[in-house]
Each structure stands twice: as C-alpha cells, then as structure tokens.
N, C-alpha and C. Protein backbone atom coordinates (compact mmCIF):
# COMPACT_ATOMS: atom_id res chain seq x y z
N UNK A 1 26.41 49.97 24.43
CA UNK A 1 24.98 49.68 24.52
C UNK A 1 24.31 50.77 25.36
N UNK A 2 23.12 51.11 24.84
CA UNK A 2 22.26 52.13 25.46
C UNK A 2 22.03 51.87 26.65
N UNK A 3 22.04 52.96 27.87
CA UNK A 3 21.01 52.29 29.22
C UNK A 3 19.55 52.71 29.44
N UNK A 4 19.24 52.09 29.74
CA UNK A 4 17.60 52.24 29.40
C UNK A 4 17.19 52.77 30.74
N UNK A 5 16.26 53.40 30.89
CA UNK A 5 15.50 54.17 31.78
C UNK A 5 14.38 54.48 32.04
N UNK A 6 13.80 53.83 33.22
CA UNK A 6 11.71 53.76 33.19
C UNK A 6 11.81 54.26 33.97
N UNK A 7 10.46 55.40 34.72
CA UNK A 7 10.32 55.49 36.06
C UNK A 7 8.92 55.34 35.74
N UNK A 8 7.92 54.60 36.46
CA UNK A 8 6.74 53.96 36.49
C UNK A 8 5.92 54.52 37.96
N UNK A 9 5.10 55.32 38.29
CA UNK A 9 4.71 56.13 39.77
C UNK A 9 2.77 56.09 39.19
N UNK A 10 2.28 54.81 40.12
CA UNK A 10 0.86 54.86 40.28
C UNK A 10 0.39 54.94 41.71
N UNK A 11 -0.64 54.58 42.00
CA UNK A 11 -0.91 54.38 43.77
C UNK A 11 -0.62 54.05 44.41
N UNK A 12 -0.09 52.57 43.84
CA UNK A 12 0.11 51.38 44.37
C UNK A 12 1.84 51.20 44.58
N UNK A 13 2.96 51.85 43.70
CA UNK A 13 4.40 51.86 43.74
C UNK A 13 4.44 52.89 42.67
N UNK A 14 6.01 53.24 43.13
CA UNK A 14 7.09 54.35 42.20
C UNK A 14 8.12 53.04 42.18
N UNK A 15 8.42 53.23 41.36
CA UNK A 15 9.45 52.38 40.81
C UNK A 15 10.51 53.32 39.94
N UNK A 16 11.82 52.85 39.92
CA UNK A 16 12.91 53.91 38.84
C UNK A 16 13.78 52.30 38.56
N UNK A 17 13.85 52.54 37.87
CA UNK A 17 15.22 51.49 36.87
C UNK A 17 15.97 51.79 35.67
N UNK A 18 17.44 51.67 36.06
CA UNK A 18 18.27 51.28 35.22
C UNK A 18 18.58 50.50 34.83
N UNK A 19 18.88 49.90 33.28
CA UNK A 19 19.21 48.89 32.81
C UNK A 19 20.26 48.84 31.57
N UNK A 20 21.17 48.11 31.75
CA UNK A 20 22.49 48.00 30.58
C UNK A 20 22.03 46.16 30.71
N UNK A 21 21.42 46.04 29.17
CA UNK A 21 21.62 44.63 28.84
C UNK A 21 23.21 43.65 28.56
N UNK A 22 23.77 44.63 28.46
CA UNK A 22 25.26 44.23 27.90
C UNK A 22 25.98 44.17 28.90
N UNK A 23 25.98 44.37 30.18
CA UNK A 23 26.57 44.55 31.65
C UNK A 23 27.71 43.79 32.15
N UNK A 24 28.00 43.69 33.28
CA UNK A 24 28.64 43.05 34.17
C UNK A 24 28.15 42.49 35.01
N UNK A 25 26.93 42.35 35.30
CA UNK A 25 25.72 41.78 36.72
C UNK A 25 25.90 42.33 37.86
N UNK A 26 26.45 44.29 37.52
CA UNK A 26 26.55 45.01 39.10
C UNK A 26 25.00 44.90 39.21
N UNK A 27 24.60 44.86 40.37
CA UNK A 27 22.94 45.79 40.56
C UNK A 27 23.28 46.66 42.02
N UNK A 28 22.25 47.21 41.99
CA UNK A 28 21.60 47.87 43.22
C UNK A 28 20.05 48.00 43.45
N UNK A 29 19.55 47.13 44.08
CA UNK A 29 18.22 46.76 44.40
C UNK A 29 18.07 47.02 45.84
N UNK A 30 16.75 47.95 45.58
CA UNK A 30 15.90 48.35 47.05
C UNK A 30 14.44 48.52 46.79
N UNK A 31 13.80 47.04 47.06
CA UNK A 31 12.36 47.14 46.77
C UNK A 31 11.56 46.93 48.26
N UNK A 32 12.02 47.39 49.49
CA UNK A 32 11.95 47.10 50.39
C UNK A 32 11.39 45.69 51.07
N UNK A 33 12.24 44.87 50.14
CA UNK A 33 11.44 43.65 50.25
C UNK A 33 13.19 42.64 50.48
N UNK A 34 13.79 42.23 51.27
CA UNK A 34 14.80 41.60 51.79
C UNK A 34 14.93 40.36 50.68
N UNK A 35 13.89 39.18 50.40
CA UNK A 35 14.18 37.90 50.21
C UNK A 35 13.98 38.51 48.02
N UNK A 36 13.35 39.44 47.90
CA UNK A 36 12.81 39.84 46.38
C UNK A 36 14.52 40.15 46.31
N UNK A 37 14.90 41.28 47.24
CA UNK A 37 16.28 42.06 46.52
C UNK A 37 16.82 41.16 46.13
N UNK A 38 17.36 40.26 46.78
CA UNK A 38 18.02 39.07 46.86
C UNK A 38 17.68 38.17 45.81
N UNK A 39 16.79 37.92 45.05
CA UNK A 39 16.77 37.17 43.61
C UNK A 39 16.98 37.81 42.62
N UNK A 40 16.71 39.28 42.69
CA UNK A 40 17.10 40.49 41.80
C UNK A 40 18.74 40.46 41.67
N UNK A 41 19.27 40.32 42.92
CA UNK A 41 20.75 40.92 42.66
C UNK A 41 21.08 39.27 42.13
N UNK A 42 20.65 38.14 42.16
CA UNK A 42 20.77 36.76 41.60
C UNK A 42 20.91 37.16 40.26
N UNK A 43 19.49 37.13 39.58
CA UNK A 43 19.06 37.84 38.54
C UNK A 43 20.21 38.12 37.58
N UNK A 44 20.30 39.55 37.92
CA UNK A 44 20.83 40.61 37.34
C UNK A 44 23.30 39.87 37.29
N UNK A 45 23.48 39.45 38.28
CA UNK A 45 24.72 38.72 38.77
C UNK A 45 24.66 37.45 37.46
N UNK A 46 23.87 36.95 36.87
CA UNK A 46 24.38 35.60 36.16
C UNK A 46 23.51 35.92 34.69
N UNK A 47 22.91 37.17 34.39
CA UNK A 47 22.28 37.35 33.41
C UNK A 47 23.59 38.17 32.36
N UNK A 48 23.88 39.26 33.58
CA UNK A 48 25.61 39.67 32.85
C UNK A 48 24.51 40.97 32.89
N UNK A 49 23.59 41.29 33.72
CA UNK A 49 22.84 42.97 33.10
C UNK A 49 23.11 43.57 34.12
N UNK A 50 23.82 44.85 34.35
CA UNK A 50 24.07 45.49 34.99
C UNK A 50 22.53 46.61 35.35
N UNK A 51 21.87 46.35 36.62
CA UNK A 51 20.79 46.87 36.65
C UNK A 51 20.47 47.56 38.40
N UNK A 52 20.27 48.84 38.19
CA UNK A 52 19.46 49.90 39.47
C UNK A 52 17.79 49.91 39.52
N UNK A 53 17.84 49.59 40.56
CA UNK A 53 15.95 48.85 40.91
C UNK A 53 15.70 49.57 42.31
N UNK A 54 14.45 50.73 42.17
CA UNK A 54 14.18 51.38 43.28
C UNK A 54 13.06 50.87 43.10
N UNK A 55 11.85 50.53 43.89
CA UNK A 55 10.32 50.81 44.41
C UNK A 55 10.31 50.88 45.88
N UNK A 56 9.43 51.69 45.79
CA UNK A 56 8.61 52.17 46.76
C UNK A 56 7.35 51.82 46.46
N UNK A 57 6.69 50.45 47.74
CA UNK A 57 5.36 50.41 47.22
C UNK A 57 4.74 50.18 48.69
N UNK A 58 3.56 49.96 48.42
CA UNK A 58 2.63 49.55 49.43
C UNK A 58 2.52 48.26 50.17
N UNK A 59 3.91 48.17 50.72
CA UNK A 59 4.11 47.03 51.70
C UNK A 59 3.36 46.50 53.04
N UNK A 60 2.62 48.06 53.24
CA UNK A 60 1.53 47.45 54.34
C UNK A 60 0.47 46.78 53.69
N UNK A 61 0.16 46.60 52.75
CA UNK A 61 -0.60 46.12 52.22
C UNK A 61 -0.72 45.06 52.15
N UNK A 62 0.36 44.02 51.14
CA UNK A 62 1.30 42.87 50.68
C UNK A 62 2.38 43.22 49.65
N UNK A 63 3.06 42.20 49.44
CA UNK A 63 4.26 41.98 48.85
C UNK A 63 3.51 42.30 47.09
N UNK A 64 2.61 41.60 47.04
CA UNK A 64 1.61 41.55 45.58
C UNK A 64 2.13 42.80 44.72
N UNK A 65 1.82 43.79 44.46
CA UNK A 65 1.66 45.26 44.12
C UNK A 65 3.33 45.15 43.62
N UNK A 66 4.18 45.25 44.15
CA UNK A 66 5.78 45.69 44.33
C UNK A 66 6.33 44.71 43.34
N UNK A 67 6.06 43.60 43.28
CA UNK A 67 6.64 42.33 42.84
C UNK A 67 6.27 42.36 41.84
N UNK A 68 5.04 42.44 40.93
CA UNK A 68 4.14 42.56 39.75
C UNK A 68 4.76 43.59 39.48
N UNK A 69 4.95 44.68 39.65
CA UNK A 69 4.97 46.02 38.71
C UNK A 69 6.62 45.95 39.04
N UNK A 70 7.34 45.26 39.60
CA UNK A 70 8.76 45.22 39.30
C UNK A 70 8.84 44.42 38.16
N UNK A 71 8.09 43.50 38.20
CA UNK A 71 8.26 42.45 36.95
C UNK A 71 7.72 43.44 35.72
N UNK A 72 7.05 44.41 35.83
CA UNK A 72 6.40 45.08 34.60
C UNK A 72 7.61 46.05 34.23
N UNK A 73 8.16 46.34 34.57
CA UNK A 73 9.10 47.64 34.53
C UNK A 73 10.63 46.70 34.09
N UNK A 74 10.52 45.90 34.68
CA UNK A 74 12.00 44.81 34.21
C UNK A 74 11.68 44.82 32.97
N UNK A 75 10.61 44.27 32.81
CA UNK A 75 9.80 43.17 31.22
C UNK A 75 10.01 44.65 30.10
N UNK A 76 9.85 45.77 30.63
CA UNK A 76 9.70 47.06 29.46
C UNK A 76 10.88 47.29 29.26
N UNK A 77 11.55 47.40 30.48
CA UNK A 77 13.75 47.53 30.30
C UNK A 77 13.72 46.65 29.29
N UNK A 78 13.78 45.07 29.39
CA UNK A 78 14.20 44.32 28.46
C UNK A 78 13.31 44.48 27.06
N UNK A 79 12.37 44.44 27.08
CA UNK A 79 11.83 44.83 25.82
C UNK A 79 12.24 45.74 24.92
N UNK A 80 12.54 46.99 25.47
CA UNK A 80 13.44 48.25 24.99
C UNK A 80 15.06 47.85 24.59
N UNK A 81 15.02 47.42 25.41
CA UNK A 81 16.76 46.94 25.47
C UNK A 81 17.04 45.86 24.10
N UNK A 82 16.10 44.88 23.85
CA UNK A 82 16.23 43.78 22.54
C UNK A 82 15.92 44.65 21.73
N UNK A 83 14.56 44.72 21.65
CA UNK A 83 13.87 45.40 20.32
C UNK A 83 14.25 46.60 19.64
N UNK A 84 14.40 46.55 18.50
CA UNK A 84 14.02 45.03 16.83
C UNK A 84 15.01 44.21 17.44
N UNK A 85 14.63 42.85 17.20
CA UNK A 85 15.59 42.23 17.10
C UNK A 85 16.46 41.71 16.20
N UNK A 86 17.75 41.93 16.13
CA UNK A 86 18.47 41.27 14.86
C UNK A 86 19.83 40.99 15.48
N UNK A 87 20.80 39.81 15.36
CA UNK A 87 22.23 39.80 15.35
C UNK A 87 22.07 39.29 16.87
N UNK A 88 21.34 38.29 17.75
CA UNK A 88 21.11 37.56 18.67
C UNK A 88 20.93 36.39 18.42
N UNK A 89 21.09 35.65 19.31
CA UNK A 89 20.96 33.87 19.20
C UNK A 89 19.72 33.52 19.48
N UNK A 90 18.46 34.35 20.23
CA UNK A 90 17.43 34.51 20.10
C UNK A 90 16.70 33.32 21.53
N UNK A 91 17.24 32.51 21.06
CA UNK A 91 16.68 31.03 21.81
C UNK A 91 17.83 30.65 22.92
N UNK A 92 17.35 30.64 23.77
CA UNK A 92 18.18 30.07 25.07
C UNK A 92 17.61 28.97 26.15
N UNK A 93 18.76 28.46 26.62
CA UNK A 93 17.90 27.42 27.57
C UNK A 93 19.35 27.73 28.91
N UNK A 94 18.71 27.18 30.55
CA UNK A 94 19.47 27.33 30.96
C UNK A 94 19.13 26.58 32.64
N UNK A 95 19.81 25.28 32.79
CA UNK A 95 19.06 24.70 33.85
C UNK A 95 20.71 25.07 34.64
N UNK A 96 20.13 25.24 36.50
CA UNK A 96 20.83 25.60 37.63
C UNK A 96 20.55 24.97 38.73
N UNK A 97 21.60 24.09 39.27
CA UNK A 97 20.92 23.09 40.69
C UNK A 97 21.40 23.94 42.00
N UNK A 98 20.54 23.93 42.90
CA UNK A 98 21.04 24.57 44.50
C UNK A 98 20.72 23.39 44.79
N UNK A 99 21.94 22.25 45.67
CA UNK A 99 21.53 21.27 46.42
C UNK A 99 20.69 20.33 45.75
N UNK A 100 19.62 19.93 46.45
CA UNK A 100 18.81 19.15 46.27
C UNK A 100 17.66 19.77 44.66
N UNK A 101 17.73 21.29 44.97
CA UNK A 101 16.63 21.85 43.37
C UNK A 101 17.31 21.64 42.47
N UNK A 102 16.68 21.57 41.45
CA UNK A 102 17.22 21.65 39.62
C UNK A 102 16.00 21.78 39.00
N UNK A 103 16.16 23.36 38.76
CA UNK A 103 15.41 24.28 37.74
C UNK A 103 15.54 24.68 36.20
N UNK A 104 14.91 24.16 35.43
CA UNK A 104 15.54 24.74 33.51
C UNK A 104 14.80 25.94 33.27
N UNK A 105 15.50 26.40 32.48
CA UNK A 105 14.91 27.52 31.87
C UNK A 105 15.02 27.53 30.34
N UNK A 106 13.58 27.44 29.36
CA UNK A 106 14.21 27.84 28.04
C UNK A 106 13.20 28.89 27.33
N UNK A 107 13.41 29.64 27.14
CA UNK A 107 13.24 31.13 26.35
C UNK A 107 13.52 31.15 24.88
N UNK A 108 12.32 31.91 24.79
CA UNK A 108 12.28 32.39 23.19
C UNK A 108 12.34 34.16 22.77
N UNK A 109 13.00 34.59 22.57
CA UNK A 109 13.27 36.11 22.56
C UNK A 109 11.86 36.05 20.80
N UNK A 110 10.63 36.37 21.36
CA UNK A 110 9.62 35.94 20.02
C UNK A 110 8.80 36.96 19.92
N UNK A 111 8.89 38.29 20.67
CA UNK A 111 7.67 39.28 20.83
C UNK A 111 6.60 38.64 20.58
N UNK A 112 6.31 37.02 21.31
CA UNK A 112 4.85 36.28 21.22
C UNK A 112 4.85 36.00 23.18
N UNK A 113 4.49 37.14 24.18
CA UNK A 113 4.30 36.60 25.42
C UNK A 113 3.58 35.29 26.10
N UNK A 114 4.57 34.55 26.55
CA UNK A 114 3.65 33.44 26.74
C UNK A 114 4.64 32.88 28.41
N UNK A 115 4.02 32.32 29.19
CA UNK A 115 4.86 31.48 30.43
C UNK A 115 4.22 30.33 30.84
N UNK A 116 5.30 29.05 30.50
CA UNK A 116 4.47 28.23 31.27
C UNK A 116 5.38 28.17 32.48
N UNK A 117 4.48 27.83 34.02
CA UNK A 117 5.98 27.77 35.03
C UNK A 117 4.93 26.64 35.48
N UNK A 118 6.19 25.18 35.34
CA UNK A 118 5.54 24.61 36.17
C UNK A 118 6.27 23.90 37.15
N UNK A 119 5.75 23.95 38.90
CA UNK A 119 6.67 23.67 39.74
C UNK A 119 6.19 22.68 40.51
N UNK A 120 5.06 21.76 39.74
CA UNK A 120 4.55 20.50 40.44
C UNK A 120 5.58 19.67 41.23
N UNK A 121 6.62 19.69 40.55
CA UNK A 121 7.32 18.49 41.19
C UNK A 121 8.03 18.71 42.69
N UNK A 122 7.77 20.21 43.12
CA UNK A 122 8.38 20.70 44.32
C UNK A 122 7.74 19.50 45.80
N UNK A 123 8.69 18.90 46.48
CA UNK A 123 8.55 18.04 46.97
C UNK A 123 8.04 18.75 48.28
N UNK A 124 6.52 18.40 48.58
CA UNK A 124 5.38 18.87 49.83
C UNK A 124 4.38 20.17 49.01
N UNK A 125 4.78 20.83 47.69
CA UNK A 125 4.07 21.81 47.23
C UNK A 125 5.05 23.01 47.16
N UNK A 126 4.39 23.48 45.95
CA UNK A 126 5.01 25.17 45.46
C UNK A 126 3.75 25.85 46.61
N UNK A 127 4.05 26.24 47.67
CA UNK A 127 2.66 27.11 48.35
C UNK A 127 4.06 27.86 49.49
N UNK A 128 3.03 28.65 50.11
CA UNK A 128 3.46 28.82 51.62
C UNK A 128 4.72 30.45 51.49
N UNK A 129 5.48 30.40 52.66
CA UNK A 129 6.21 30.93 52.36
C UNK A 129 7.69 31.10 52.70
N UNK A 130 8.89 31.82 51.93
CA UNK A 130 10.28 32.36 52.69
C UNK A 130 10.25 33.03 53.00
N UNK A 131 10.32 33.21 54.48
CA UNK A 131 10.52 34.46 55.21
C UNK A 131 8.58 35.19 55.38
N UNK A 132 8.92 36.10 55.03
CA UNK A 132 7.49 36.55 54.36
C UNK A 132 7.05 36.83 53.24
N UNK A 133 7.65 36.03 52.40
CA UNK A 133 7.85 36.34 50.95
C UNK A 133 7.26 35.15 50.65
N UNK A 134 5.25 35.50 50.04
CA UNK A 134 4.57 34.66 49.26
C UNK A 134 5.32 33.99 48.43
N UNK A 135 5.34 32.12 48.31
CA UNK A 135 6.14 32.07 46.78
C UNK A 135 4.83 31.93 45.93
N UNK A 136 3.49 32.30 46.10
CA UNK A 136 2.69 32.46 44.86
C UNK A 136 3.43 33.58 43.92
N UNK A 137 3.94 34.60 44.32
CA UNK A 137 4.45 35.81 43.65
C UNK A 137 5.62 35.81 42.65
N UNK A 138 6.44 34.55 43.39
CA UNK A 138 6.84 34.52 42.34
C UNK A 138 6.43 34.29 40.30
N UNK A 139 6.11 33.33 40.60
CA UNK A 139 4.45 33.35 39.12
C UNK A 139 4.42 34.85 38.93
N UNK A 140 3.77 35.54 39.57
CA UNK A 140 3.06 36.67 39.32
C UNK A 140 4.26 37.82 38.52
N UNK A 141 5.69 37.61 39.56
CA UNK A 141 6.72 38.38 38.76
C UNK A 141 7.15 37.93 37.26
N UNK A 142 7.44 36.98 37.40
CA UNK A 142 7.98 36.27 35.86
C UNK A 142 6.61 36.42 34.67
N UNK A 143 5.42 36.06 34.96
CA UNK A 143 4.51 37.05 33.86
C UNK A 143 4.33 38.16 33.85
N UNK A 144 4.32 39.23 34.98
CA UNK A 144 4.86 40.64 34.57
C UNK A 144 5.82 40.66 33.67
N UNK A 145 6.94 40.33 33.47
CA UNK A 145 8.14 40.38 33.16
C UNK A 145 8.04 39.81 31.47
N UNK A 146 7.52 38.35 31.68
CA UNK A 146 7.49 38.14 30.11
C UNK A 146 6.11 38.84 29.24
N UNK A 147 5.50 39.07 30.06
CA UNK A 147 4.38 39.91 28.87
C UNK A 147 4.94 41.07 28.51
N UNK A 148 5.52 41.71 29.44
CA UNK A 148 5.75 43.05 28.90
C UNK A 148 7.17 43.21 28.31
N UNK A 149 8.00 42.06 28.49
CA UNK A 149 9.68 41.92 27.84
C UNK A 149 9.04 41.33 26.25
N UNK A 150 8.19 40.68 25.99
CA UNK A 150 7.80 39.73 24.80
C UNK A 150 8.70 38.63 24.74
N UNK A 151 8.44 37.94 25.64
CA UNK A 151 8.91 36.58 26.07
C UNK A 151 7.94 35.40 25.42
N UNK A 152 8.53 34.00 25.12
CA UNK A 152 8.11 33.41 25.51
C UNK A 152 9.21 32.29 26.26
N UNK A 153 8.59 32.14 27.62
CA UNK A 153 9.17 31.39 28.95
C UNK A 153 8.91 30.43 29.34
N UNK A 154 9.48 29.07 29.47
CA UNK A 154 9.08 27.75 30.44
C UNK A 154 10.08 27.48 31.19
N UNK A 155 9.39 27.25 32.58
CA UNK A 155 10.05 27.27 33.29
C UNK A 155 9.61 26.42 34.21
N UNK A 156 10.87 25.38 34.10
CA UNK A 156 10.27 23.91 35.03
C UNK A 156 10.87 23.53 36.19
N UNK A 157 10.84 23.17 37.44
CA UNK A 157 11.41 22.64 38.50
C UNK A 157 11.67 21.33 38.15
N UNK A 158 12.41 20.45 37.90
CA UNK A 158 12.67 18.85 37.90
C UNK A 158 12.61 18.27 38.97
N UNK A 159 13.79 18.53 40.17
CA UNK A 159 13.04 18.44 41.42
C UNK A 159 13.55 19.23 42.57
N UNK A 160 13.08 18.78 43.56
CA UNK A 160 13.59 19.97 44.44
C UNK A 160 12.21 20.22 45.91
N UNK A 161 12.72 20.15 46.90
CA UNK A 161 11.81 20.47 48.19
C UNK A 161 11.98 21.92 49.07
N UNK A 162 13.16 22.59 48.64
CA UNK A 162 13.53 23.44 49.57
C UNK A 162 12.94 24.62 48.82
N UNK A 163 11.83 25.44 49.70
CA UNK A 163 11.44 26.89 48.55
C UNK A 163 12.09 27.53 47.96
N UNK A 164 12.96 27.80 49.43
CA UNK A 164 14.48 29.18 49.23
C UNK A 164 15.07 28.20 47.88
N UNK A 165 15.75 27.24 47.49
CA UNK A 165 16.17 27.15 46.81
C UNK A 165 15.53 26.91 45.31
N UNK A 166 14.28 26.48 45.03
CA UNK A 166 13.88 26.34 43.89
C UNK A 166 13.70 27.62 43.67
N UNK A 167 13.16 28.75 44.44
CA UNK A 167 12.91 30.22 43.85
C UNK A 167 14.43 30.45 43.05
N UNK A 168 15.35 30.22 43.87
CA UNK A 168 16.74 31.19 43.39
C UNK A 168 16.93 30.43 42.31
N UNK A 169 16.87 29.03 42.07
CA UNK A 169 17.03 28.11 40.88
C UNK A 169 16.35 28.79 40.18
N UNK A 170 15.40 29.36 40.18
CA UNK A 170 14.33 29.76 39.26
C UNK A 170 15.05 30.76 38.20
N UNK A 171 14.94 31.84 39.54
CA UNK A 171 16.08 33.53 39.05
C UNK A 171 17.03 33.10 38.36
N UNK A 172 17.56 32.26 38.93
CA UNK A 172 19.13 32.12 38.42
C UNK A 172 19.40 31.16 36.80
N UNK A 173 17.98 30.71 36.41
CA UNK A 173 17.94 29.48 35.51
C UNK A 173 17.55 30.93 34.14
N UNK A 174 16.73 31.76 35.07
CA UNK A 174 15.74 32.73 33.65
C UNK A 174 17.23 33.28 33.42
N UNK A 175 18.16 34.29 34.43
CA UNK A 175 19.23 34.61 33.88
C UNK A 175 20.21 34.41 33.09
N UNK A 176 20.35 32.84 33.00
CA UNK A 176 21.11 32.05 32.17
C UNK A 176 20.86 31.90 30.92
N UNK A 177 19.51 31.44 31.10
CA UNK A 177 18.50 31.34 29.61
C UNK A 177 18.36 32.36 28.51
N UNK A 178 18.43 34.00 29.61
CA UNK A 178 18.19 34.87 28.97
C UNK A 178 19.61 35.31 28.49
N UNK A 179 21.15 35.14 29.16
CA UNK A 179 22.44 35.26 28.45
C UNK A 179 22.32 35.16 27.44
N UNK A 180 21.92 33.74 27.34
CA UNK A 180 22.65 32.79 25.92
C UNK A 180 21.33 33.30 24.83
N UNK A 181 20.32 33.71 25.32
CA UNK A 181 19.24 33.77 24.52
C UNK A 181 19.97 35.55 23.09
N UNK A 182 20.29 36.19 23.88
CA UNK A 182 20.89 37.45 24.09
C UNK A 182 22.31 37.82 23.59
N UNK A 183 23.04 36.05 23.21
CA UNK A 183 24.30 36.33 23.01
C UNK A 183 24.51 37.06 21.42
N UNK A 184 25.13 37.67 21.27
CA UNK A 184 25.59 38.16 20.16
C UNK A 184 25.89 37.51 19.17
N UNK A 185 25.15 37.75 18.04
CA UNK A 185 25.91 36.48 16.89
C UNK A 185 25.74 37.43 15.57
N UNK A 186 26.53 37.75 14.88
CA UNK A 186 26.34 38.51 13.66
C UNK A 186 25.93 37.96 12.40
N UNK A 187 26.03 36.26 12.77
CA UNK A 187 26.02 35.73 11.72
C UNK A 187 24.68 35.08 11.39
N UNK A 188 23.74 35.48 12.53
CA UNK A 188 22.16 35.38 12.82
C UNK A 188 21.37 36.09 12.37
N UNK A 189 21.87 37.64 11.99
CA UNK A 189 21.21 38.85 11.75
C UNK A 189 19.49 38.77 11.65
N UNK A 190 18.55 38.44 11.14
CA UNK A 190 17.54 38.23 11.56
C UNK A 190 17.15 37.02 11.63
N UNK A 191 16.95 36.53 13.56
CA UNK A 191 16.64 35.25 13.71
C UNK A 191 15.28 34.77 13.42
N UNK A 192 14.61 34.77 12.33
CA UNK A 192 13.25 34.19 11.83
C UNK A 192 13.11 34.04 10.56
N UNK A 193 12.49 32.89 10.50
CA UNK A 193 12.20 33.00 8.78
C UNK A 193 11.20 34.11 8.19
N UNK A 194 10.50 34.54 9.32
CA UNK A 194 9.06 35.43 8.81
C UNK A 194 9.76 36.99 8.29
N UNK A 195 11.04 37.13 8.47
CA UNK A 195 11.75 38.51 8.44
C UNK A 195 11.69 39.10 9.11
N UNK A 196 10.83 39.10 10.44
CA UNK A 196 10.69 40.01 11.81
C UNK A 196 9.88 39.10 12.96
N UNK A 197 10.18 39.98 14.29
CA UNK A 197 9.58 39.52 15.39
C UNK A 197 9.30 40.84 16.02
C-alpha cells in the first residue's frame, strides 16, 4: 500500500504527515499539544494505520487552529488513501468502554461528509476541560477529518462522566469503526448499488 504524504504550511500551522492505511498502528505524533498526541497515538494504535504527524502551530494563541487543520490533513491522508473506492467493507461500526464511558462509532466510507457527535449523555456536561485541552475541539477535529476524508460519522457517548475518558472512547471507537469499515473484502468490489462513491 502506498504512503501518502501532505505537507499543509498557512499562518496559522505547518503541518507534515505520513500515512500507511494498511499499517501496524506505529505513530509518531508532535503537535505540541501533550493530551491531542495522546489520542492521535490512540487513534492511529487500534485503527492498524501506521501514521507521522508534525504541526507546528500557533499555540499561543489556542489549541483551536492545530486541532482543526490536523483533522484537515488526517481527513485528506484518508481520503487519498481510500479513494476510488472498491474491494472494502465500506460500513463499520465500533463501540469501546474506558471504565465507567461507552462510546460507538458507526461510519460510512460514502464520499457524502456528514457528523453527527452526540455527547449529551456525558454525566455533568461535554464542556470544560483535560488538562488544557478544550473538549469543545474535540467536535471541531472529527469534522475536519470527516469532511475532508468523505465520511459519513456518528458518534455517540451512551454513557460516561469522566472527560479524559469519553474523549479516548471517542478516538479509540472512530479507529475501530474505521478498521472494519476499511477491511478488505474482494468479494465487495464495488460497495454501492449506484456503481460509484
């Protein structure tokens, strides 16, 4: 399998990534952001994608900027990396409990971008933060990611109070979703009735 290669450099971040969809889940992530690397190397560890993630962004600023355009640059790896699609299982689902969270994930590999994330049921509120890591942003990464991968994504919390853990439930639920979504099937060759996606 091909490795794919973006480097993305505006005002706001430089970003460089490598990506092998077919992987082992090595990464190497440095977005100077401690609690982000750390769902990345989640990520990338249970998705099976072996992936190198540099930005450099405008951290005096906020976290905002870095997180979004990582999710944009992931979303184009994977987009590059599927597309055309043919000889995939296409559709995946993939729920992951930490403790007390339990997060699903189910995905449509549909070049139709769409996300619903909904994390009402987070017990006291989805707000606030880990560490210093807005969890509004999270949202903000996962639609970077599926608009520009051609996703369509739902992604639900069932339940769960602890942030740190519904975020990583989160990472760790899209990774799963996106395996099985991704798995190889020859006997699928084009998954749609329309003849393309």
């Amino acid at each position: 399998m091909e490795e794919i290669t973006i480097e993305r450099d505006t005002k706001e971040t430089q970003i460089s990534l490598k990506l092998n969809l077919y992987g082992e889940g090595k990464s190497r992530i440095d977005t100077g952001i401690g609690f982000f690397n750390h769902m990345l190397e989640a990520f990338s560890k249970h998705a099976l994608i072996d992936m190198e993630l540099s930005c450099k962004g405008d951290l005096f600023v906020d976290f905002h900027h870095s997180v979004e355009d990582c999710g944009i640059v992931i979303g184009q790896g994977l987009h590059r990396a599927i597309f055309p699609v043919g000889g995939i299982e296409r559709f995946g689902n993939g729920a992951v409990v930490m403790d007390e969270a339990n997060v699903e994930c189910d995905i449509d590999i549909s070049n139709r971008a769409f996300l619903l994330q909904d994390m009402s049921a987070a017990a006291g509120g989805f707000s606030g933060k880990v560490g210093d890591f807005d969890v509004e942003l999270v949202e903000e990464f996962f639609r970077a990611l599926v608009i520009n991968a051609g996703f369509s994504v739902h992604l639900v919390l069932k339940r769960g109070k602890n942030l740190h853990h519904i975020i990583e439930a989160s990472f760790k639920a899209f990774a799963l979703a996106l395996r099985r979504a991704v798995a190889v099937n020859p006997r699928v060759k084009m998954p749609s009735t329309k003849g393309c996606l």
